[in-house]
Protein backbone atom coordinates (compact mmCIF):
# COMPACT_ATOMS: atom_id res chain seq x y z
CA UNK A 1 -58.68 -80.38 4.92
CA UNK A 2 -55.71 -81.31 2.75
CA UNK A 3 -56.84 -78.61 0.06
CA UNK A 4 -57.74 -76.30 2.14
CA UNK A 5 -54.14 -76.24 3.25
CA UNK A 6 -52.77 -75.96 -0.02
CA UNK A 7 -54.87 -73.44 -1.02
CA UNK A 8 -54.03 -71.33 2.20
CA UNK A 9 -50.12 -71.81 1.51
CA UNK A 10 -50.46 -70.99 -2.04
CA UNK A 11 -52.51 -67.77 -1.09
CA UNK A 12 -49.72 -67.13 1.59
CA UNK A 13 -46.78 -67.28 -1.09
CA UNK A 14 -48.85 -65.15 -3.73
CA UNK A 15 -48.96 -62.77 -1.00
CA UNK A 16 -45.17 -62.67 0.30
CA UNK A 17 -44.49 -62.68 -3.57
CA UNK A 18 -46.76 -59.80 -3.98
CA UNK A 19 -44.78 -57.56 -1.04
CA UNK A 20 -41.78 -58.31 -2.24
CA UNK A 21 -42.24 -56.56 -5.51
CA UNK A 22 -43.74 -53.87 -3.78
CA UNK A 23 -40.84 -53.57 -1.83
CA UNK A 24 -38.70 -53.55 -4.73
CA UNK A 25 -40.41 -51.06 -6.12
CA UNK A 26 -40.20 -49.07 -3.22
CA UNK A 27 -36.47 -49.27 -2.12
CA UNK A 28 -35.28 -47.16 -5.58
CA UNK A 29 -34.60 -43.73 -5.08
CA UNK A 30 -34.09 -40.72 -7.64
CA UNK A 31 -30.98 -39.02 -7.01
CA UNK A 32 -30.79 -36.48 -9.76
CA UNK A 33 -32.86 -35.86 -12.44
CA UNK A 34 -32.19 -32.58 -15.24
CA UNK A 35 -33.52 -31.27 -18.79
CA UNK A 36 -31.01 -29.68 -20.79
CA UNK A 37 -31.84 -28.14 -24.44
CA UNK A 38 -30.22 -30.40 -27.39
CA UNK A 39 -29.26 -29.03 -30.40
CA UNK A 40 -26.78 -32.30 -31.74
CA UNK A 41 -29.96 -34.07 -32.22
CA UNK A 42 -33.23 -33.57 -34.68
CA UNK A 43 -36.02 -35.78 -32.23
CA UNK A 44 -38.59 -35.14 -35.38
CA UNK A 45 -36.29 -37.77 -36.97
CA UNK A 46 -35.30 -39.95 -34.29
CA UNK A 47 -37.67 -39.89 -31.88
CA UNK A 48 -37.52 -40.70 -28.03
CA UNK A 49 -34.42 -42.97 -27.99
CA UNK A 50 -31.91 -43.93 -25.21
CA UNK A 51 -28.67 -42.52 -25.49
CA UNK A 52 -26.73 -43.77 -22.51
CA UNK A 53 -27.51 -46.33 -19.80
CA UNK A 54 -25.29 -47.82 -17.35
CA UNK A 55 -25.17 -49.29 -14.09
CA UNK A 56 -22.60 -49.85 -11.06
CA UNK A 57 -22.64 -49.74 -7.62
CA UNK A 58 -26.12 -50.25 -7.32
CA UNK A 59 -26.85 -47.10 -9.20
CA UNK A 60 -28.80 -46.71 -12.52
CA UNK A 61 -27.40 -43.34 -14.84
CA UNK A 62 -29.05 -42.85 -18.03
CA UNK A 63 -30.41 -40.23 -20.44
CA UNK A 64 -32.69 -40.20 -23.28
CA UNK A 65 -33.98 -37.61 -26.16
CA UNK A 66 -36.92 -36.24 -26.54
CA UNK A 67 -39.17 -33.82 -28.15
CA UNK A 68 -40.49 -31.25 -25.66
CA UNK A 69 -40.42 -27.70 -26.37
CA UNK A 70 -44.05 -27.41 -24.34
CA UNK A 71 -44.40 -25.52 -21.08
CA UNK A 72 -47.56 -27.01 -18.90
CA UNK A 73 -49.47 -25.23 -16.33
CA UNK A 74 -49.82 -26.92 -14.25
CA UNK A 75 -46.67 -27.96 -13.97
CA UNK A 76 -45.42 -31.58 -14.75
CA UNK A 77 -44.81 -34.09 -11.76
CA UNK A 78 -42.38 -37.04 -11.98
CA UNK A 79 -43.23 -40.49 -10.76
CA UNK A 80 -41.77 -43.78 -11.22
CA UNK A 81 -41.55 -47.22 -10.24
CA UNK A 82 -39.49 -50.34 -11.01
CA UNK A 83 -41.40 -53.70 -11.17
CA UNK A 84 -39.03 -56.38 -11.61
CA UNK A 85 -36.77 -55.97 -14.64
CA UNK A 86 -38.70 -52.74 -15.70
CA UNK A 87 -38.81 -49.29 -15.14
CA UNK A 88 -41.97 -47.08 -15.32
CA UNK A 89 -40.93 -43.10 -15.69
CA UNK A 90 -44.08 -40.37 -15.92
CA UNK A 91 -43.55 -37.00 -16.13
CA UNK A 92 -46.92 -35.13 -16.86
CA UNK A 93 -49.41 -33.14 -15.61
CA UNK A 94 -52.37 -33.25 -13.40
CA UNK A 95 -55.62 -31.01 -15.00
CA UNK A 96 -56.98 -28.77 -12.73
CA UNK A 97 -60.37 -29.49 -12.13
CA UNK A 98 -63.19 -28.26 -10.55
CA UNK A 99 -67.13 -28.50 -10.46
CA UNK A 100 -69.89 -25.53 -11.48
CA UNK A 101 -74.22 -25.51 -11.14
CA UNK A 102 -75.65 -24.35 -13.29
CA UNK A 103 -79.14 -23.73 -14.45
CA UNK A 104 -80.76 -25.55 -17.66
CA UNK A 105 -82.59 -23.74 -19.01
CA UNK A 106 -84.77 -27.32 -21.17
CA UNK A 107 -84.84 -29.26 -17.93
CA UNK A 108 -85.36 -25.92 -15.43
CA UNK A 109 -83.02 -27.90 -13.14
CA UNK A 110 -79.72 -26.90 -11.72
CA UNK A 111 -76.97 -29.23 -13.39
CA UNK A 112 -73.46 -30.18 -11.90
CA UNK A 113 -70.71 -29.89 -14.67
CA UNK A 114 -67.22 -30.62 -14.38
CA UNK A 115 -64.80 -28.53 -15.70
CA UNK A 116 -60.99 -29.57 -16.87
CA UNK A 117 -58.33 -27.49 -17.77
CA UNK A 118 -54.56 -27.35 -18.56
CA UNK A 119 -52.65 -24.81 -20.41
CA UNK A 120 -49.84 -25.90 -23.01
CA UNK A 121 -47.77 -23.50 -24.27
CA UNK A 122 -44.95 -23.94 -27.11
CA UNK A 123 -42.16 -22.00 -27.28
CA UNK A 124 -41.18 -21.93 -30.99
CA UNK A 125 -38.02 -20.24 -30.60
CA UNK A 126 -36.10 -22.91 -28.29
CA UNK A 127 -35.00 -26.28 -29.84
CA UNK A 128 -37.38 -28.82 -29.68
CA UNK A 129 -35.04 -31.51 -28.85
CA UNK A 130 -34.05 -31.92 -24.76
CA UNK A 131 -32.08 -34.63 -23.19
CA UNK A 132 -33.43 -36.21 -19.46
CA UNK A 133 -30.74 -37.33 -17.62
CA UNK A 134 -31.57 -39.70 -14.64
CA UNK A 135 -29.96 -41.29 -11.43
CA UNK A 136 -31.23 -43.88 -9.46
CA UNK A 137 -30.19 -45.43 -6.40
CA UNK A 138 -31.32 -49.41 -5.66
CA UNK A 139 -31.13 -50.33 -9.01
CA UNK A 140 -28.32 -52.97 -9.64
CA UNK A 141 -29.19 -54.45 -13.15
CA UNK A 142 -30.09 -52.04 -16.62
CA UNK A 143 -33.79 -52.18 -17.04
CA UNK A 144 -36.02 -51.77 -19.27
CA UNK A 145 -37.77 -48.09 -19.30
CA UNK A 146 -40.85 -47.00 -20.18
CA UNK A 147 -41.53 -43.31 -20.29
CA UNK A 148 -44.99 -42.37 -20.12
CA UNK A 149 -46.33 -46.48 -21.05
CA UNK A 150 -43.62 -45.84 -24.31
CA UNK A 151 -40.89 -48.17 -24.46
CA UNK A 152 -37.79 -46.47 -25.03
CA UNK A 153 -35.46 -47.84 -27.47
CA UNK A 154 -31.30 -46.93 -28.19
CA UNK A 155 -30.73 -44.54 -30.25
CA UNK A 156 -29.81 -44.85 -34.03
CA UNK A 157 -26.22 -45.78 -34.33
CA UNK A 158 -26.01 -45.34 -38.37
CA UNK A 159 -27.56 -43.33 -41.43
CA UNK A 160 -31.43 -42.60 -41.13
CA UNK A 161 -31.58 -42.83 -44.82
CA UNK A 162 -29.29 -42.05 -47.78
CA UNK A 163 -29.15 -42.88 -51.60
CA UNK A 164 -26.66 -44.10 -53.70
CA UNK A 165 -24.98 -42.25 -56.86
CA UNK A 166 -22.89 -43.30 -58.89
CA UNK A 167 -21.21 -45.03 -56.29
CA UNK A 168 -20.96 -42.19 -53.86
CA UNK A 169 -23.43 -41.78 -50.72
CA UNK A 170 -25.59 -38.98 -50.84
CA UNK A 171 -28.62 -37.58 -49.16
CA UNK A 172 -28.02 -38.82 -46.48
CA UNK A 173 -29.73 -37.99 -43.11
CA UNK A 174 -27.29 -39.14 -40.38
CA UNK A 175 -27.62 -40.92 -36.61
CA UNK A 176 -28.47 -37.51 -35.07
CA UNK A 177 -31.36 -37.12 -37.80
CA UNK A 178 -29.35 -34.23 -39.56
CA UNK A 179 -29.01 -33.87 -43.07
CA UNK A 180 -25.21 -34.94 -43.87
CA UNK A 181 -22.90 -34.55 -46.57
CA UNK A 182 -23.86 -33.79 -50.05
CA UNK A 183 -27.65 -33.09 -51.05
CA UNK A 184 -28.17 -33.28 -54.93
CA UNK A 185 -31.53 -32.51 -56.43
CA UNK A 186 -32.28 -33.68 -60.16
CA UNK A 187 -34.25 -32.51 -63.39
CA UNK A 188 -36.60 -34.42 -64.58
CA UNK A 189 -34.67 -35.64 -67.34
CA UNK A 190 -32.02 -36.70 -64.59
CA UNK A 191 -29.24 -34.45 -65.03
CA UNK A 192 -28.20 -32.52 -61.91
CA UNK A 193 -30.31 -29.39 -60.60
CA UNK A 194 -28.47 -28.25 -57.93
CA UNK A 195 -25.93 -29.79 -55.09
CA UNK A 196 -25.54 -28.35 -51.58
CA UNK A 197 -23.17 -29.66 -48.54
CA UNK A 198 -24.25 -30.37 -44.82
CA UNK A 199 -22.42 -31.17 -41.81
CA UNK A 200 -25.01 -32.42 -38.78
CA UNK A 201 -27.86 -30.14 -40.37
CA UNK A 202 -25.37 -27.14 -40.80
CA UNK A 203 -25.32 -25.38 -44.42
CA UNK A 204 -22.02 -25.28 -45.48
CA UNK A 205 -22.39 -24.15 -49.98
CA UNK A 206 -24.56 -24.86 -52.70
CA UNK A 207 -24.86 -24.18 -56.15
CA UNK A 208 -27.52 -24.48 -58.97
CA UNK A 209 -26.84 -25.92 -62.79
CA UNK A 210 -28.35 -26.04 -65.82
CA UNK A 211 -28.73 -29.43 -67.78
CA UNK A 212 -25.13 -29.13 -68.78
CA UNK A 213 -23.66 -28.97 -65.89
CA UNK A 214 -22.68 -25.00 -65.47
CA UNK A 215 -23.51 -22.98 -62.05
CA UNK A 216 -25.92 -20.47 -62.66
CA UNK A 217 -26.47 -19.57 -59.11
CA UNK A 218 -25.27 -20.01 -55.72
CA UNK A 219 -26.93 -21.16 -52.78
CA UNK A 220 -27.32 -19.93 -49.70
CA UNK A 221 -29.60 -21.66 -47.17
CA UNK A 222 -29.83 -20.19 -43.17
CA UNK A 223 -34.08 -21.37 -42.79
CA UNK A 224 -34.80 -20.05 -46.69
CA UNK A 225 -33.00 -20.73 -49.25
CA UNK A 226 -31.62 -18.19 -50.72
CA UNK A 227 -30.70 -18.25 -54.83
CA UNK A 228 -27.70 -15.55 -56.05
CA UNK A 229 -26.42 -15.57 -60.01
CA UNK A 230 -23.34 -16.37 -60.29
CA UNK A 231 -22.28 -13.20 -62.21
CA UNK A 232 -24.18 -11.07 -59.46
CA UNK A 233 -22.51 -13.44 -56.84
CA UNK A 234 -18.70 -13.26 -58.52
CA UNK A 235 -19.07 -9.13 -58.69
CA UNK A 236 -20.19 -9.21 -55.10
CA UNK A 237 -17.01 -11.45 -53.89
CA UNK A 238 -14.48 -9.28 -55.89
């Protein structure tokens, strides 16, 4: 009788434990939730990363990067759910699906198939990188998020990658996951090829040398790069 008690009590706690977290997950509410195209960020380089989070009054705000340049059809739906100190976030689609008899031809039976589709399209000529901004209400502590069963991380606060020349920093690819600063390429033999400039992925000049060090050509780089000689270049600029 004694254990049967127990048992029943702990069964009754796992229980009120169990709606409580449903309830939690229940009382949060979405309050506004946009896409906007990015074009201060490369996501091929940094991925889906957090950029702000923050949370007062009992409200969550926060927006992450991502790489989505993909229409669906059908379209996406949006569903989430906080369960204790995390926060689940889907956004994706549902296939349409539907059923078709037909007749094999081996078996001479009629056969039941099921058919699944969903139509992704890309559009190649819009960035690829778009920022999610979210607000929830019931929220009063920063979670962690999961977007589609991904954890999300923060994103990149310093250089990607870079080298070091001759004491000087170059190549590097910056926070955003832009090219930054100067870009030198080498020969073989190690004396400098050619040396272009970037701010945040931008082209700003380039030039090319030979293995002592005089511009042959200049660069210009807009998607293809572009090589000029310098005395065709110079009569150009007169």
């Amino acid at each position: 009788m004694y254990y049967a008690e127990k048992t029943m009590k702990i069964l009754t706690f796992i229980f009120c434990l169990f709606n409580v977290l449903i309830l939690e997950s229940q009382n949060i509410e979405l309050s506004d939730f946009r896409i906007k195209i990015n074009y201060d960020k490369n996501c091929d380089s940094i991925n889906t990363c957090i950029d702000s989070i923050k949370c007062f009054d009992n409200t969550l705000l926060f927006s992450f990067y991502i790489k989505d340049n993909q229409s669906f059809k059908p379209e996406r739906t949006l569903s989430y759910n906080l369960d204790q100190d995390t926060l689940f976030i889907s956004y994706s689609y549902k296939p349409i699906e539907w059923d078709s008899i037909v007749y094999n031809i081996k078996t001479k039976k009629y056969d039941t198939l099921r058919f699944t589709s969903v139509s992704i399209s890309v559009n190649g000529f819009e960035s690829g990188c778009k920022k999610y901004y979210f607000s929830f209400n019931g929220i009063s502590k920063i979670p962690y998020v999961l977007y589609n069963q991904e954890l999300i991380t923060y994103c990149p606060i310093d250089y990607l990658s870079y080298i070091i020349y001759q004491g000087d920093t170059i190549n590097i690819i910056n926070k955003n996951g832009y090219k930054e600063g100067r870009w030198i390429d080498f020969y073989e033999t190690g004396e400098i090829r050619k040396i272009k400039e970037f701010k945040n992925g931008q082209f700003i000049i380039g030039n090319l040398y030979d293995k002592t060090g005089k511009i042959t050509h200049v660069v210009s780089d807009e998607g293809v790069e572009v090589s000029t000689p310098i005395d065709v270049y110079n009569e150009m600029h007169k």
